[in-house]
C-alpha atoms as a PDB file:
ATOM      1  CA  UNK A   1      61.151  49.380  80.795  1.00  0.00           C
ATOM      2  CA  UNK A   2      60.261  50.630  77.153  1.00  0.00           C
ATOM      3  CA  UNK A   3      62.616  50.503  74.824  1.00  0.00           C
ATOM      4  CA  UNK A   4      62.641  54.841  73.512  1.00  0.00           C
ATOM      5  CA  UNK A   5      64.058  54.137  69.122  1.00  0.00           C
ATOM      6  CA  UNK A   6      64.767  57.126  67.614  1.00  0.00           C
ATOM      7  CA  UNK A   7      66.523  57.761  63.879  1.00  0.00           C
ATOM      8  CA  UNK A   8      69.080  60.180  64.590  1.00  0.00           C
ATOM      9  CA  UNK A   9      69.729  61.763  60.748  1.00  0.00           C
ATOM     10  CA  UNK A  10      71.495  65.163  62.442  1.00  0.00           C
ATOM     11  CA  UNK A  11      73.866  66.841  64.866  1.00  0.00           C
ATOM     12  CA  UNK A  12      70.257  68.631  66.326  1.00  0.00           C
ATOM     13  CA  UNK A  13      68.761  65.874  66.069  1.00  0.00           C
ATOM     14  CA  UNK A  14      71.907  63.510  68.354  1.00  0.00           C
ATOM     15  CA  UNK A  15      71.942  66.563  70.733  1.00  0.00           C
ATOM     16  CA  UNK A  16      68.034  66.344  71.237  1.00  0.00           C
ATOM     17  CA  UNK A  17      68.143  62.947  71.996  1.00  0.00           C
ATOM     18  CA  UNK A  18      70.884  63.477  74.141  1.00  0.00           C
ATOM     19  CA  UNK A  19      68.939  66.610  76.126  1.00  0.00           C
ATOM     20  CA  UNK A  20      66.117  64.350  76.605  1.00  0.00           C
ATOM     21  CA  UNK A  21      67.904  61.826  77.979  1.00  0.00           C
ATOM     22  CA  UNK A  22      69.089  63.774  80.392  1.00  0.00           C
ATOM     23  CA  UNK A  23      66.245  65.993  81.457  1.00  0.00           C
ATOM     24  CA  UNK A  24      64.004  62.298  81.686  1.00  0.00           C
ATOM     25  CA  UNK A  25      67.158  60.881  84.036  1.00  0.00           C
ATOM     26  CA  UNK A  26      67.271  63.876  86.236  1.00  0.00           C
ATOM     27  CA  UNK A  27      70.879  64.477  85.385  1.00  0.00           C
ATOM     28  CA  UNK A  28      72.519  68.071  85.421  1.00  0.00           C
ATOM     29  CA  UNK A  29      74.448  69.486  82.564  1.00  0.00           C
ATOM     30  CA  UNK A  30      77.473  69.557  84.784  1.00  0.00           C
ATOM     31  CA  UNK A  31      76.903  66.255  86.481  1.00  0.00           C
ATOM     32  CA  UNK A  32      76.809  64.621  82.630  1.00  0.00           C
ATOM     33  CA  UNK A  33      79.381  66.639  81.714  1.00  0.00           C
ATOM     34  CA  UNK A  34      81.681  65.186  84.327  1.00  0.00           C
ATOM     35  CA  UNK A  35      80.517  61.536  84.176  1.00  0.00           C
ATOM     36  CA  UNK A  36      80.884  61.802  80.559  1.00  0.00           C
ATOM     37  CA  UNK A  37      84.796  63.006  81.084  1.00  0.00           C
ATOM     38  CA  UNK A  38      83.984  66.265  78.971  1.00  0.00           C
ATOM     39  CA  UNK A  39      83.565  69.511  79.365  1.00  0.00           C
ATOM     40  CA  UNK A  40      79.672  71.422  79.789  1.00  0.00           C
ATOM     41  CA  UNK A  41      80.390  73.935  77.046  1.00  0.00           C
ATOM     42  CA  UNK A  42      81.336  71.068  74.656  1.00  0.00           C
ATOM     43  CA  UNK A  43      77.695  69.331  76.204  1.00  0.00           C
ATOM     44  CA  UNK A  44      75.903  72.607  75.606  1.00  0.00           C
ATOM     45  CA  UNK A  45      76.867  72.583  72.107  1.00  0.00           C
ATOM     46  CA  UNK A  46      76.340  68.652  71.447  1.00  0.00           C
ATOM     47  CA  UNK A  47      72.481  69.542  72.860  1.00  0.00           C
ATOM     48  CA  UNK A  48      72.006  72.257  70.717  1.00  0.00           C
ATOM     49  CA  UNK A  49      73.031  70.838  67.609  1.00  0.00           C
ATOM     50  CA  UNK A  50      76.067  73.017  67.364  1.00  0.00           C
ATOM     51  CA  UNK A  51      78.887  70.847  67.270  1.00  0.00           C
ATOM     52  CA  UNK A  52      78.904  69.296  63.486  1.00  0.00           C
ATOM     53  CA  UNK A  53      82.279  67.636  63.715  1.00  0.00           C
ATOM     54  CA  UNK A  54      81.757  66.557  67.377  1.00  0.00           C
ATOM     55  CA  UNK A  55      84.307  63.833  68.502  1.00  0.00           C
ATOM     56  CA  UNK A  56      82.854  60.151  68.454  1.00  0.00           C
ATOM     57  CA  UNK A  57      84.714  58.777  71.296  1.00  0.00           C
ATOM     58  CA  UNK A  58      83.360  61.998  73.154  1.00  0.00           C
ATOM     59  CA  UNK A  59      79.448  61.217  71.724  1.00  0.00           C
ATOM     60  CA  UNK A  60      80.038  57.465  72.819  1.00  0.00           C
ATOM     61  CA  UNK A  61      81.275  58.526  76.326  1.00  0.00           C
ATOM     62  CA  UNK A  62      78.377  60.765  76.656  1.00  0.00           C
ATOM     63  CA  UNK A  63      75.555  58.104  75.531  1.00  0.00           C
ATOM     64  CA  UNK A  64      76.907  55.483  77.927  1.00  0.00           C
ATOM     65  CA  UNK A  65      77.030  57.941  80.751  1.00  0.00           C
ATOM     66  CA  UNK A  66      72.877  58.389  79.834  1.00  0.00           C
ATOM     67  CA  UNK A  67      72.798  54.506  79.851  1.00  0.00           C
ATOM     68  CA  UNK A  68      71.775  54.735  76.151  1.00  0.00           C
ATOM     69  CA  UNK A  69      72.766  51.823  73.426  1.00  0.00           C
ATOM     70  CA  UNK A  70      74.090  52.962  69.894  1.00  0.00           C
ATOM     71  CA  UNK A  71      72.760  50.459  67.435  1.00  0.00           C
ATOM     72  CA  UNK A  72      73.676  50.729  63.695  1.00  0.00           C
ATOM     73  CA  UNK A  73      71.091  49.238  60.955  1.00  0.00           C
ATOM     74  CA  UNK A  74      71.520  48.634  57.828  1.00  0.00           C
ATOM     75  CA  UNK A  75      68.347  49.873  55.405  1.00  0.00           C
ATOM     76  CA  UNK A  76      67.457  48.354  52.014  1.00  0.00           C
ATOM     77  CA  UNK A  77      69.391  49.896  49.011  1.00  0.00           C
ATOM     78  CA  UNK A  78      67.186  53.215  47.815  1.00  0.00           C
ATOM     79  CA  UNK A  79      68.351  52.824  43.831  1.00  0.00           C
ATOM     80  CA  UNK A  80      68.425  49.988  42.110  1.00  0.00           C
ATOM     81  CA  UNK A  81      71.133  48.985  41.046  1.00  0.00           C
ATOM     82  CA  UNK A  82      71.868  46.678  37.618  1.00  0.00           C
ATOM     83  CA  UNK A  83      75.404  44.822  37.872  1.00  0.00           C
ATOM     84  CA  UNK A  84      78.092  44.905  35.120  1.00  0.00           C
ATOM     85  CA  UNK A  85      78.650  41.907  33.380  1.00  0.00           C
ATOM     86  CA  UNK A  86      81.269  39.917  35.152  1.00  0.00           C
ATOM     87  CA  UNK A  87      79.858  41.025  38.073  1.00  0.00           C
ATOM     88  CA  UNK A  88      82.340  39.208  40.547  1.00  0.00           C
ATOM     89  CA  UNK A  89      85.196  40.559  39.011  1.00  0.00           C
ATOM     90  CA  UNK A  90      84.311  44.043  39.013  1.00  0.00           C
ATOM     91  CA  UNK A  91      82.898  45.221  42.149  1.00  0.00           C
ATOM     92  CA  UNK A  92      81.440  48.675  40.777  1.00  0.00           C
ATOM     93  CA  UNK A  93      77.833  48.287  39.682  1.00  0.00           C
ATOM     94  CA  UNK A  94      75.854  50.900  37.719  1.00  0.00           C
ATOM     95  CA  UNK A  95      72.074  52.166  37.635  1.00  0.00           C
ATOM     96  CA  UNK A  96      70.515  51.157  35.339  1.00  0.00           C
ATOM     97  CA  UNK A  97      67.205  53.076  34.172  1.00  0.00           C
ATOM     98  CA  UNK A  98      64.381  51.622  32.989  1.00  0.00           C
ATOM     99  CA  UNK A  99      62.881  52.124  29.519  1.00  0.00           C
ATOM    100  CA  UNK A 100      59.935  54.119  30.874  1.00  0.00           C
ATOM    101  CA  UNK A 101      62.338  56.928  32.417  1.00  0.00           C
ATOM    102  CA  UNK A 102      64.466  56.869  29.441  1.00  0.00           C
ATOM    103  CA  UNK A 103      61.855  57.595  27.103  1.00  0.00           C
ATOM    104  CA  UNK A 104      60.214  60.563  29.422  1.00  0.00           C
ATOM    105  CA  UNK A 105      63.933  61.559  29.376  1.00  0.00           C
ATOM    106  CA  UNK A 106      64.006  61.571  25.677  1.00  0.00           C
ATOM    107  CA  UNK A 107      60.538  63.322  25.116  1.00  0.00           C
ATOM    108  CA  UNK A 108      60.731  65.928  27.621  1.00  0.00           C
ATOM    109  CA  UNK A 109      64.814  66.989  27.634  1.00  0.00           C
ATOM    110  CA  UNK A 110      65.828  68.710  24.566  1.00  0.00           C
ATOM    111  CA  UNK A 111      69.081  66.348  23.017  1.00  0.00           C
ATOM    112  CA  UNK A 112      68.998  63.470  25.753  1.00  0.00           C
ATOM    113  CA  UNK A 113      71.138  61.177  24.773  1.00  0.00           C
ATOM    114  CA  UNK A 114      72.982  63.520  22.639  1.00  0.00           C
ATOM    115  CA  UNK A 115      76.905  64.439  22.688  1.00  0.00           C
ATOM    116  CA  UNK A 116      76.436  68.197  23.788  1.00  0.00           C
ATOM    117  CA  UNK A 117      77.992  70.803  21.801  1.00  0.00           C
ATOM    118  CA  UNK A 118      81.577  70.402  23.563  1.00  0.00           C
ATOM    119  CA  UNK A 119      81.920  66.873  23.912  1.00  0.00           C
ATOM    120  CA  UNK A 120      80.569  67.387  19.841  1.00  0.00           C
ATOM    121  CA  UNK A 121      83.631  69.949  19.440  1.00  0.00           C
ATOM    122  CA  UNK A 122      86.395  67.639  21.121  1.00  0.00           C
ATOM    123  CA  UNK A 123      85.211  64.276  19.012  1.00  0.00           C
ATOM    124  CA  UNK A 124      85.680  66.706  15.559  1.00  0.00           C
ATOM    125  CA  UNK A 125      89.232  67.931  17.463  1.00  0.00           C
ATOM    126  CA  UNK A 126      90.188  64.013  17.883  1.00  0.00           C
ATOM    127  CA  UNK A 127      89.069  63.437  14.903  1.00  0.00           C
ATOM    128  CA  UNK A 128      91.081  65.554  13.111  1.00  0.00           C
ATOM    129  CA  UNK A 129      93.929  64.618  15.351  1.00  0.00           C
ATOM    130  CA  UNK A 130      93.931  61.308  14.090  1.00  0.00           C
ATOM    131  CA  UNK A 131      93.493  61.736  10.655  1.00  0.00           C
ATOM    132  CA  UNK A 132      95.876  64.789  10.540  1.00  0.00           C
ATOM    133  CA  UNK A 133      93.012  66.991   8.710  1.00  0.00           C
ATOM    134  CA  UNK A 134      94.033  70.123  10.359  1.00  0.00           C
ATOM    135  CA  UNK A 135      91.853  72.300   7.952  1.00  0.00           C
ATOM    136  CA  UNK A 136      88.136  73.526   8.284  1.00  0.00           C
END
């Protein structure tokens, strides 16, 4: 038998799956329904795509009902990613941009780089604060 791999990235696209499943095994609504201990309104809406927050237990009784495997896999990192010094200690790691996207950053967005005109007002505020120059 051929193995059928499909990325589920949805609700629609877990209830298509699902539907297919079914209609390829022969398998009623209501006879899935029942084997899957749930109920065929809360099927009905798992098919369609409906039910966003759908229970997992309930999803995981369903899929082993349709003989179907869940397998989870891991896929490579999508940012890169530039770790802090001290690196073991602190687990948090922070992107890092390259010099290229930094300069088309700095030539195309007026003030990257740049406190804006708040963050400009509060430093003058702190300022002040700390020196105790409370006049204009």
């Amino acid at each position: 038998m051929a193995l059928n791999k499909s990325i589920i990235s949805s609700p629609r696209a877990l209830g298509a799956f699902i539907h297919d499943a079914r209609i390829e095994r022969n398998i009623t609504q209501e006879s899935l329904a029942t084997l899957a201990g749930v109920s065929r309104s809360w099927l009905i809406g798992v098919e369609q795509g409906k039910r966003q927050r759908a229970e997992l237990d309930k999803i995981l009784n369903v899929l082993e009902a349709l003989d179907i495997n869940l397998v989870l896999e891991r896929q490579p990192a999508k940012q890169t990613l530039a770790p802090e010094p001290n690196a073991s200690q602190n687990p948090v790691a922070t992107l890092a941009p390259s010099d290229d996207i930094t300069n088309m950053l700095k030539n195309s967005v007026p003030n990257f780089g740049q406190a804006s005109g708040i963050t400009q007002a509060l430093n003058r505020q702190n300022q002040k604060n700390k020196t105790g120059n409370f006049s204009e």
